[in-house]
Protein backbone atom coordinates (compact mmCIF):
# COMPACT_ATOMS: atom_id res chain seq x y z
CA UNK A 1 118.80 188.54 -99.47
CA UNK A 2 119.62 191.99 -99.99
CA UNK A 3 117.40 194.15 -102.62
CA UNK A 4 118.77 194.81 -106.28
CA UNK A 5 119.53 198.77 -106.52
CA UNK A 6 118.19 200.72 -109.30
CA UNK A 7 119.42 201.85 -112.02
CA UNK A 8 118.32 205.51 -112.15
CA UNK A 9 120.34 209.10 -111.78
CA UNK A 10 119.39 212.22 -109.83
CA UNK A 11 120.27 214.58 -112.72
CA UNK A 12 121.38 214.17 -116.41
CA UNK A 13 123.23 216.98 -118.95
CA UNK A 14 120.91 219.76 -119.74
CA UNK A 15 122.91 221.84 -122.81
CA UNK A 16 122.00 225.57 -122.57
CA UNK A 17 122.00 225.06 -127.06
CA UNK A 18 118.85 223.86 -128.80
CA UNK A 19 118.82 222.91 -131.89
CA UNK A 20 116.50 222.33 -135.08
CA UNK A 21 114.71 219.78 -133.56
CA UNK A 22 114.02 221.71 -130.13
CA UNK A 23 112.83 224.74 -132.32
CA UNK A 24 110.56 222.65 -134.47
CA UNK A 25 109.21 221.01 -131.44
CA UNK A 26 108.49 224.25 -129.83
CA UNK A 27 106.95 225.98 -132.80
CA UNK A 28 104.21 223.34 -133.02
CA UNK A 29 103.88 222.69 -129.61
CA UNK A 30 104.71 226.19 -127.87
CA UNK A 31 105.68 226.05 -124.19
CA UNK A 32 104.09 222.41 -124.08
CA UNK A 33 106.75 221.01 -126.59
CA UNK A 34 109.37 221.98 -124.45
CA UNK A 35 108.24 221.24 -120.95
CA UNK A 36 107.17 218.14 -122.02
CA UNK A 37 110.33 216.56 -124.04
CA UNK A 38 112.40 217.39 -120.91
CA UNK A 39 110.27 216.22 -118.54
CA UNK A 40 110.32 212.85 -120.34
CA UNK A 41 113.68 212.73 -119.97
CA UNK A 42 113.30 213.41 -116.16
CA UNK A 43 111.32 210.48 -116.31
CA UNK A 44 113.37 208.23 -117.85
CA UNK A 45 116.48 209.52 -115.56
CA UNK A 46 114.52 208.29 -112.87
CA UNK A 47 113.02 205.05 -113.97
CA UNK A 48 114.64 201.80 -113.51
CA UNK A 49 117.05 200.52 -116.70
CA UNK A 50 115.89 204.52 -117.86
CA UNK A 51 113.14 203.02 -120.09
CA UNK A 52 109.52 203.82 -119.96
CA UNK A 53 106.71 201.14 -120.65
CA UNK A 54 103.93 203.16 -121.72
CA UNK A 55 101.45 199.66 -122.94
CA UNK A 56 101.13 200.49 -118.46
CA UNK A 57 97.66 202.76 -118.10
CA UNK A 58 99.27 204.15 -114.77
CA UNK A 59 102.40 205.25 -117.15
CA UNK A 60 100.20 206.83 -119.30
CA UNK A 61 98.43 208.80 -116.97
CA UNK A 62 100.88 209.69 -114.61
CA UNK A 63 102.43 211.28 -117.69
CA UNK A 64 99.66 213.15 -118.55
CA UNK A 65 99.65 214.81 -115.42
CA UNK A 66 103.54 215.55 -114.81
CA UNK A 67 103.57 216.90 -118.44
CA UNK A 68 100.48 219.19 -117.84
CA UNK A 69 99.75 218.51 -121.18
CA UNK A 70 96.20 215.76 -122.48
CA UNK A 71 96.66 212.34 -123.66
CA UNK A 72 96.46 213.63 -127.26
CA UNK A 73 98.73 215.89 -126.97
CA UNK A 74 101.28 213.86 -125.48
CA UNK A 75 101.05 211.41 -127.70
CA UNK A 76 101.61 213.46 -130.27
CA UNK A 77 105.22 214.82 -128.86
CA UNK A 78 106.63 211.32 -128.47
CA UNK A 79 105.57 210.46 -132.12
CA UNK A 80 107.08 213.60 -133.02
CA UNK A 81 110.45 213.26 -131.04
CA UNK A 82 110.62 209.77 -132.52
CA UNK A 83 110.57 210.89 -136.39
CA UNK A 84 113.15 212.79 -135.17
CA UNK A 85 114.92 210.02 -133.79
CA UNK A 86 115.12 211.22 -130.29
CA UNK A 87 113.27 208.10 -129.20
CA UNK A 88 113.90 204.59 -130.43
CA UNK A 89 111.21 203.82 -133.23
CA UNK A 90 111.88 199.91 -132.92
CA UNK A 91 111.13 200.08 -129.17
CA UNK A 92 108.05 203.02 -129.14
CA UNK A 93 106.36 200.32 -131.65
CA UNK A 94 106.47 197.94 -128.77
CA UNK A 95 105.30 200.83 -126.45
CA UNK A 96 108.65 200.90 -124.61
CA UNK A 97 110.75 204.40 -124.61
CA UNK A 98 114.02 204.65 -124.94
CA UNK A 99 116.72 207.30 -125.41
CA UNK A 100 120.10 205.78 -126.15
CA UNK A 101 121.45 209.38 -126.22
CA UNK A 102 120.17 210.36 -123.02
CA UNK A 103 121.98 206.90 -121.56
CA UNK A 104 125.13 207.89 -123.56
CA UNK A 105 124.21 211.59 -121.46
CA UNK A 106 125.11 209.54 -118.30
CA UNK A 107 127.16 207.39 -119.06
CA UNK A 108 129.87 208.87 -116.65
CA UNK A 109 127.60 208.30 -113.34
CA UNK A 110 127.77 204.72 -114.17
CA UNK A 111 131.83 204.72 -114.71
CA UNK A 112 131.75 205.58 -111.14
CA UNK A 113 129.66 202.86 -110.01
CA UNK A 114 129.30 198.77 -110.01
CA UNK A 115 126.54 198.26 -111.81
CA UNK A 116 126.92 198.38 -115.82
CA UNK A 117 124.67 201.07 -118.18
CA UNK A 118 121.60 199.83 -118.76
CA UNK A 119 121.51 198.73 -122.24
CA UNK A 120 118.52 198.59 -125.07
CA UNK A 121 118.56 195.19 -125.70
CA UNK A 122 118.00 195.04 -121.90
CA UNK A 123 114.73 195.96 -122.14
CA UNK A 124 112.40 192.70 -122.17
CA UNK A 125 108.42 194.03 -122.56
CA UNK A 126 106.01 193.92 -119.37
CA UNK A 127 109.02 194.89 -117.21
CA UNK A 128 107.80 196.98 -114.26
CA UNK A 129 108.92 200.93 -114.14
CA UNK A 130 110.07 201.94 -111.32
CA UNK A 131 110.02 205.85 -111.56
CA UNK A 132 108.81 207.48 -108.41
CA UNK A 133 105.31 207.90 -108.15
CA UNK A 134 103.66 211.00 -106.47
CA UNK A 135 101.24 210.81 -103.75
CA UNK A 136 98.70 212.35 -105.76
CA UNK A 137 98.27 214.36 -109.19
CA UNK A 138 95.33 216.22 -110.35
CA UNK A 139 93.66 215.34 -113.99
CA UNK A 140 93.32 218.32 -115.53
CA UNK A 141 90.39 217.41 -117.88
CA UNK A 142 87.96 216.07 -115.19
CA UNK A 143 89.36 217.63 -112.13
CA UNK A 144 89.67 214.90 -109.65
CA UNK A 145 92.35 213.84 -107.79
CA UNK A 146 94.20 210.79 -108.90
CA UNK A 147 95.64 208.36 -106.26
CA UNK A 148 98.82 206.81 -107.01
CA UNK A 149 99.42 203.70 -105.04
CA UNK A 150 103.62 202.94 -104.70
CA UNK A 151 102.94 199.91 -102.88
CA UNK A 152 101.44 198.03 -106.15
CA UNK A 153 102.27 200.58 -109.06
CA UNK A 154 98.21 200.96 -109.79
CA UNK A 155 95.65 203.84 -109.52
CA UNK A 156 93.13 204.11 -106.94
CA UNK A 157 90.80 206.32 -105.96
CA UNK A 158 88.25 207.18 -103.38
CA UNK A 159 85.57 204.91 -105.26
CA UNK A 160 86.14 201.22 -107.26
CA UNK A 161 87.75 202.23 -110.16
CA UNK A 162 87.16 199.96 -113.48
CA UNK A 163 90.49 199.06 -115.31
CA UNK A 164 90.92 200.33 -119.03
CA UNK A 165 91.15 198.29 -121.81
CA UNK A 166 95.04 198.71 -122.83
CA UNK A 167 95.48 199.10 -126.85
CA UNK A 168 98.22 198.66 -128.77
CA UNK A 169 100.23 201.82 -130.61
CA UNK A 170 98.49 200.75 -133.98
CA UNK A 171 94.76 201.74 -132.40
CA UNK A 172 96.20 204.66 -130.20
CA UNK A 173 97.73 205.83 -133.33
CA UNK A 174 94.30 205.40 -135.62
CA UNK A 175 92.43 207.11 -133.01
CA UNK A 176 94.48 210.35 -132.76
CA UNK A 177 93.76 210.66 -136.34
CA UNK A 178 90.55 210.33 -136.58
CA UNK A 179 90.15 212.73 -133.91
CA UNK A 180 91.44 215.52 -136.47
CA UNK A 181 88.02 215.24 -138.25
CA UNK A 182 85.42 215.42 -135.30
CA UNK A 183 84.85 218.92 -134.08
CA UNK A 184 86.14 219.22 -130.39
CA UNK A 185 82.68 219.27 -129.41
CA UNK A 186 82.21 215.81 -130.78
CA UNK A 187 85.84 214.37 -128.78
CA UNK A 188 84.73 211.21 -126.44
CA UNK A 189 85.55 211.80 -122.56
CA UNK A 190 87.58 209.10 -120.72
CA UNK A 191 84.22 206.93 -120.57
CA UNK A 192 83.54 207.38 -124.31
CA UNK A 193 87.20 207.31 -125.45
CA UNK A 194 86.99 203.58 -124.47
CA UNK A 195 84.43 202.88 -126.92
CA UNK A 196 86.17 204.57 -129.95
CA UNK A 197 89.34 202.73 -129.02
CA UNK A 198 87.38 199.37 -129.29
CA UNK A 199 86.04 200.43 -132.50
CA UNK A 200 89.30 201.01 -133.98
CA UNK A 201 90.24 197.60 -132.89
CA UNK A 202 87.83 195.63 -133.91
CA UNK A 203 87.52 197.17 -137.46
CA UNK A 204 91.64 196.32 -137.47
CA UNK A 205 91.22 192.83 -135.82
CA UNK A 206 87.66 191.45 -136.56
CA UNK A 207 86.89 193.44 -139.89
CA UNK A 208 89.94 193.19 -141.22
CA UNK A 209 90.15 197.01 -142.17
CA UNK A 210 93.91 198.53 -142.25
CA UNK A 211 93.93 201.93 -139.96
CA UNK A 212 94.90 203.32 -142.77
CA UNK A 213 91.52 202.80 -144.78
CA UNK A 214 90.12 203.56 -141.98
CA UNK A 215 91.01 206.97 -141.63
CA UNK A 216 90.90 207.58 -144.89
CA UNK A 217 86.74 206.31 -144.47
CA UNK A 218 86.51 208.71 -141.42
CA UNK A 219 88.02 211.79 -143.75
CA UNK A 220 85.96 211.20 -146.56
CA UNK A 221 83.23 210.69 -144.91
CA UNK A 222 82.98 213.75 -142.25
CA UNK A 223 84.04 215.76 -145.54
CA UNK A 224 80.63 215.75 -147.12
CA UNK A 225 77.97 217.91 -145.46
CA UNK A 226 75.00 215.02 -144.85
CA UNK A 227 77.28 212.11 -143.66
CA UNK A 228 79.36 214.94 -141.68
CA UNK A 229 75.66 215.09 -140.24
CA UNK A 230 74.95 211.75 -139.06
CA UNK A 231 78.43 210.45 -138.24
CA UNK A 232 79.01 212.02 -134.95
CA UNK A 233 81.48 209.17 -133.80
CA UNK A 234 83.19 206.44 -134.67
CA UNK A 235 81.02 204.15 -132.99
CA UNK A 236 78.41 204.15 -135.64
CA UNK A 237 81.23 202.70 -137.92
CA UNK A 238 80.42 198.94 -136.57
CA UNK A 239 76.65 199.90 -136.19
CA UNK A 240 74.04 198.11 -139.07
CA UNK A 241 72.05 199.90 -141.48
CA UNK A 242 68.18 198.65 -141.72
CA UNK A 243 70.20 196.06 -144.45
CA UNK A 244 72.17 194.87 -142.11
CA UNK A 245 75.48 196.47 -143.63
CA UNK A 246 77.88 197.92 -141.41
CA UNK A 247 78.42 202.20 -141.85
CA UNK A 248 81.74 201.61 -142.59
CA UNK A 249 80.60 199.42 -145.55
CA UNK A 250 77.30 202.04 -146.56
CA UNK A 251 80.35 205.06 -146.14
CA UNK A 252 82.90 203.31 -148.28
CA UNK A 253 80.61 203.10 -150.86
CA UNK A 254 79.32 206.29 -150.85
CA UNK A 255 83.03 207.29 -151.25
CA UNK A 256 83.32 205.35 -154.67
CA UNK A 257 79.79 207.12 -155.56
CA UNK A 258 80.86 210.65 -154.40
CA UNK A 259 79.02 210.24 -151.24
CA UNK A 260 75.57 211.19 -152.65
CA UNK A 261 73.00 209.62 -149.88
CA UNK A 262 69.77 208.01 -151.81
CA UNK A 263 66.28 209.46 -150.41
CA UNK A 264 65.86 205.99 -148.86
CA UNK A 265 68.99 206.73 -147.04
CA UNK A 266 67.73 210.36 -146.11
CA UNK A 267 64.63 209.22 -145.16
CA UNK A 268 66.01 206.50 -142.74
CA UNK A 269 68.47 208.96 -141.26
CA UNK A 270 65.56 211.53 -140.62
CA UNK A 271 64.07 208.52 -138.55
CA UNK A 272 67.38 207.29 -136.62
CA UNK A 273 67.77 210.88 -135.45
CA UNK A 274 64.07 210.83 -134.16
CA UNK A 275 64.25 208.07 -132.11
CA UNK A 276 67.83 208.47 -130.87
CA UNK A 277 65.99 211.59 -129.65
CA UNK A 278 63.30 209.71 -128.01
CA UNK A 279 65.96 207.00 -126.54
């Protein structure tokens, strides 16, 4: 039975004319804003059905890499490129990214062929991406190599790698926020980032706490000098108090209060600190 071909292109339309929305991306992103919105669109000219599934880790980080840019960042551009509608907003909150005007871009290689233009409503979620992989692509952050296997579309590496937790848009989305509060100093690594990820989505799915609260709990709360302190990541947010509430709870309702910490509450703090230093 002979093999379905692809739907991708070897080159799409690249205008020598930018407009407002080129010039605002490259104002707040520099060189990064640029590089990476057309490199996304190299991507997607190259991917199967020209649609990226980025709910796939190996998406995500093969990104990062062919962008030159951190997870953060990148993140960032797409959310930007989609309030500009450059990128479908319906699909992105699925994961999925999609640029019906880069299709409409091509539309002429496909006039010349049998197969029809792939189309948005296409796109069913989970679908594999088919976008050339390369052999190898250096993280920039921790500087070691990254192994990308074609064979089965996953990472490996030279050691056992374990699989990340994948999180939806919602958490992703919560967790670049919150970021703007923590000094860079304080920013989780890849091991760490895990465990502020499952924070986020546990105080969404278990607690019952909108992102939105949330973030505005994380603001508040790194905005006063002794909770700024003693919240040093988001972690602590699910952690107990010697009453058994939750931070998020005690920091909420220091919020309503003004955030003025009791002497009970000083006292107790002076003694986590002393034997998280003795841990």
């Amino acid at each position: 039975m002979a093999r379905k071909p692809k739907n991708i292109v070897d080159y799409f339309p690249h205008g020598v004319n930018n407009g407002a929305k080129m010039q605002y991306i490259e104002d707040k992103y520099r060189n990064d804003g640029y590089a990476t919105w057309y490199k996304l669109l190299e991507y997607l000219g190259k991917s199967n059905n020209h649609y990226v599934d980025l709910n796939k880790k190996v998406n995500v980080l093969f990104l990062v890499g062919y962008c030159k840019v951190n997870e953060k960042t990148l993140f960032e551009i797409i959310n930007d490129l989609v309030d500009l509608e450059e990128f479908d907003r319906e699909l992105w909150e699925k994961g999925i990214l999609w640029n019906q005007s880069f299709v409409d871009s091509i539309s002429g290689v496909y006039s010349k062929r049998t197969a029809e233009i792939p189309q948005k409503g296409d796109i069913r979620h989970g679908n594999e991406t088919d976008a050339e992989l390369p052999p190898r692509e250096v993280d920039r952050n921790t500087h070691s190599i990254v192994k990308y296997s074609k064979e089965d579309n996953s990472i490996v590496n030279n050691s056992k790698v374990k699989e990340s937790k994948l999180y939806d848009k919602i958490v992703h989305d919560c967790f670049l926020e919150c970021l703007n509060y923590f000094t860079e100093n304080l920013h989780p690594n890849e091991k760490k980032k895990d465990l502020w990820l499952d924070t986020i989505e546990k105080l969404i799915r278990i607690d019952k706490i909108p992102p939105e609260k949330i973030i505005e709990i994380v603001k508040k709360t790194r905005a006063v000098d002794f909770w700024r302190a003693n919240f040093l990541s988001l972690p602590k947010l699910r952690k107990t108090n010697p009453d058994g509430l939750k931070y998020i709870q005690v920091f909420n309702e220091k919020i309503k209060s003004n955030g003025k910490a009791s002497k009970k509450e000083r006292l107790q703090q002076t003694f986590d600190k002393i034997d998280s230093k003795n841990s």
